[in-house]
Protein backbone atom coordinates (compact mmCIF):
# COMPACT_ATOMS: atom_id res chain seq x y z
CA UNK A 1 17.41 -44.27 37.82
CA UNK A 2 18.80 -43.22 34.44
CA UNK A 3 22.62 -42.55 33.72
CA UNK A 4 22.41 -39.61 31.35
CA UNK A 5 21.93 -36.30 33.60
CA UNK A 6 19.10 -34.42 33.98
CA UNK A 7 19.70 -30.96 35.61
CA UNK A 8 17.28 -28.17 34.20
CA UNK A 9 20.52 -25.43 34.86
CA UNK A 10 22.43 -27.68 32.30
CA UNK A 11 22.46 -28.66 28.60
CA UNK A 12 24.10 -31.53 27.81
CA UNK A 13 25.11 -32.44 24.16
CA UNK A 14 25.50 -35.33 22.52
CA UNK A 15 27.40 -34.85 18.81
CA UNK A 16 30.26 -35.60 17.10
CA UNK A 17 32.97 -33.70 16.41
CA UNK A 18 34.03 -35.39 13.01
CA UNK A 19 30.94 -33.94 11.81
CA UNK A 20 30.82 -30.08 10.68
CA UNK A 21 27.39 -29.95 11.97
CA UNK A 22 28.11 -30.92 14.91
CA UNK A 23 31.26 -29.01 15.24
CA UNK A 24 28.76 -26.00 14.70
CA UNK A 25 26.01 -26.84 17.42
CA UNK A 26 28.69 -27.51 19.62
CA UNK A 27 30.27 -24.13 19.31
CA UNK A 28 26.96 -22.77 20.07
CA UNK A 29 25.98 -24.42 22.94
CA UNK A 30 29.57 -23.45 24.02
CA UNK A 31 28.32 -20.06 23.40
CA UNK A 32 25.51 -19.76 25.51
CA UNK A 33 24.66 -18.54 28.55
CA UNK A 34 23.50 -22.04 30.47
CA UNK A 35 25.77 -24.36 32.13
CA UNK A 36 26.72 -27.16 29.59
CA UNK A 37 28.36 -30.56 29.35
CA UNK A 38 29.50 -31.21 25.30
CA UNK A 39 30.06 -35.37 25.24
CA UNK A 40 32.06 -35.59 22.31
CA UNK A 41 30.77 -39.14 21.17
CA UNK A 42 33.88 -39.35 19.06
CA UNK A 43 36.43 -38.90 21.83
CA UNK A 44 33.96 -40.34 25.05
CA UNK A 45 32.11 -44.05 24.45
CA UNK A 46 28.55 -43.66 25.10
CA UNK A 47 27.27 -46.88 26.75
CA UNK A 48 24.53 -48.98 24.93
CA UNK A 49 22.39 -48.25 28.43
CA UNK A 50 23.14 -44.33 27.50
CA UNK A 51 22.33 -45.02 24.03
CA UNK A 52 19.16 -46.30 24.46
CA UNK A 53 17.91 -43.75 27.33
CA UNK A 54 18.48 -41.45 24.57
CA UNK A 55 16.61 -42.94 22.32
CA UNK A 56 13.77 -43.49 24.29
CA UNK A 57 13.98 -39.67 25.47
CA UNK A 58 13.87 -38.47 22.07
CA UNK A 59 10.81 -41.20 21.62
CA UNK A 60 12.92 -43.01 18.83
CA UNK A 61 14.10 -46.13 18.28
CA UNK A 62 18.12 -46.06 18.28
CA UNK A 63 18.36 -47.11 14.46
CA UNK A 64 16.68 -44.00 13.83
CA UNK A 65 20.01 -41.99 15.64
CA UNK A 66 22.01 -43.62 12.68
CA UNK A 67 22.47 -41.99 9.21
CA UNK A 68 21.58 -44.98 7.24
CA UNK A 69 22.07 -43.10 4.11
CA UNK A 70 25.43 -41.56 4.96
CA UNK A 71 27.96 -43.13 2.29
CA UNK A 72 30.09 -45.18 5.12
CA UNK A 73 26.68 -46.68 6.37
CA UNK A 74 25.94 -47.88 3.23
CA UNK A 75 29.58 -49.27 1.71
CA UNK A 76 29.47 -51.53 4.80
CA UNK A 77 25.91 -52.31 5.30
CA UNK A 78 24.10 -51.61 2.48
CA UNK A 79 20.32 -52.02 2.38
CA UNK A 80 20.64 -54.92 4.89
CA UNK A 81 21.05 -52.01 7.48
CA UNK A 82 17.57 -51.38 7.80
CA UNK A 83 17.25 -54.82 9.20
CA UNK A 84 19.92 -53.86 12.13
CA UNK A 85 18.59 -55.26 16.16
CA UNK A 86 19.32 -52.51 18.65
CA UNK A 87 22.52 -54.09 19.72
CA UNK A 88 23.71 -53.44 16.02
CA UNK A 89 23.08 -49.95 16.09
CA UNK A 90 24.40 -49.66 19.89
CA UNK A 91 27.91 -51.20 18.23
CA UNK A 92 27.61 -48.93 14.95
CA UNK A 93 27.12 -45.93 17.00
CA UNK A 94 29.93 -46.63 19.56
CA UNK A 95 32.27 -47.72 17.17
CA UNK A 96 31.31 -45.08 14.00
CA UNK A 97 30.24 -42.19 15.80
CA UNK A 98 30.36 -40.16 12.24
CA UNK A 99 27.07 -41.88 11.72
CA UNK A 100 25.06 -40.30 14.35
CA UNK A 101 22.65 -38.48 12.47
CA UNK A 102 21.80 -35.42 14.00
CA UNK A 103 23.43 -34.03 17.99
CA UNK A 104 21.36 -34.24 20.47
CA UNK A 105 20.77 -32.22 23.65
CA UNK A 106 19.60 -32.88 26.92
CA UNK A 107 17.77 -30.15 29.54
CA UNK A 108 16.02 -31.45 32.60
CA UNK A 109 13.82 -34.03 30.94
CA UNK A 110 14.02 -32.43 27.99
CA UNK A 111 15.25 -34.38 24.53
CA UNK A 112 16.31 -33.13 21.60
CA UNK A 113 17.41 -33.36 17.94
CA UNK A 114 19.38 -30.69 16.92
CA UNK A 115 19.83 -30.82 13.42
CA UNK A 116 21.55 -28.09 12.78
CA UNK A 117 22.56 -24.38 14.84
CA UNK A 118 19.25 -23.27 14.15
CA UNK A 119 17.02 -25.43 15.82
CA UNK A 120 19.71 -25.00 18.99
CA UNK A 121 18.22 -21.44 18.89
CA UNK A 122 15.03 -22.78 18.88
CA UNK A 123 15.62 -25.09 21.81
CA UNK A 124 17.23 -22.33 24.14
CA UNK A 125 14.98 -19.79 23.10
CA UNK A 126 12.19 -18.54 26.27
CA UNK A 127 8.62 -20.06 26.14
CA UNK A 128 6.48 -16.91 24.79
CA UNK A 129 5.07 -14.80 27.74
CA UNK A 130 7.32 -16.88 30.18
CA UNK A 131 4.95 -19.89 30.97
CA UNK A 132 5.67 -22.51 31.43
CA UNK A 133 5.20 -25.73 28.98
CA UNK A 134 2.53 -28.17 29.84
């Protein structure tokens, strides 16, 4: 059983709020119509079990959640970064949460990367003639 909830009638988003990006996809999730939960990864630790059902939900390894090129990334790792484990990047993200790279939303067993408000759109918007995705 997996710790990150997964109730179709709810979105739940992963971002940070010391990012404007995120500030932005938050505001529209906020917005919309369906039930949410925002996890504000900057105010609420994120377990490394969390972290990595995310990861595998989104099909990604977790180093790929991190902005590697993002300036603070790279004044205290450097190239070296690209060589974190996945315990590294569980400890960057928990302890830097600026350096996620992009929110990311959860719907039923649905994963997302939500780069910016746009592709939130995207995500909420209805299949086309109602069916259902296969």
């Amino acid at each position: 059983m997996g710790t990150i909830a997964m109730d179709k009638r709810q979105i739940t988003l992963y971002y940070s709020s010391e990012n404007t990006i995120g500030k932005q996809i938050h505001a529209y999730v906020q917005s919309s119509k369906k039930k949410n939960l925002a996890v504000d990864i900057s105010k609420t630790e994120v377990t490394g079990t969390q972290w990595v059902e995310l990861a595998d939900g989104l099909n990604k390894d977790i180093k790929d959640l991190i902005a590697m090129d993002h300036p603070d990334f790279l004044n205290v790792y450097g190239e070296q970064g690209q060589d974190l484990d996945e315990n590294d990047c569980i400890k960057i993200l928990q302890k830097e949460p600026h350096l996620l790279k992009h929110a990311i939303a959860v719907n039923g067993e649905k994963y997302i990367v939500l780069e910016n408000a746009a592709s939130f759109k995207k995500f909420i918007a209805p299949d086309s003639a109602g069916l259902k995705e296969s």
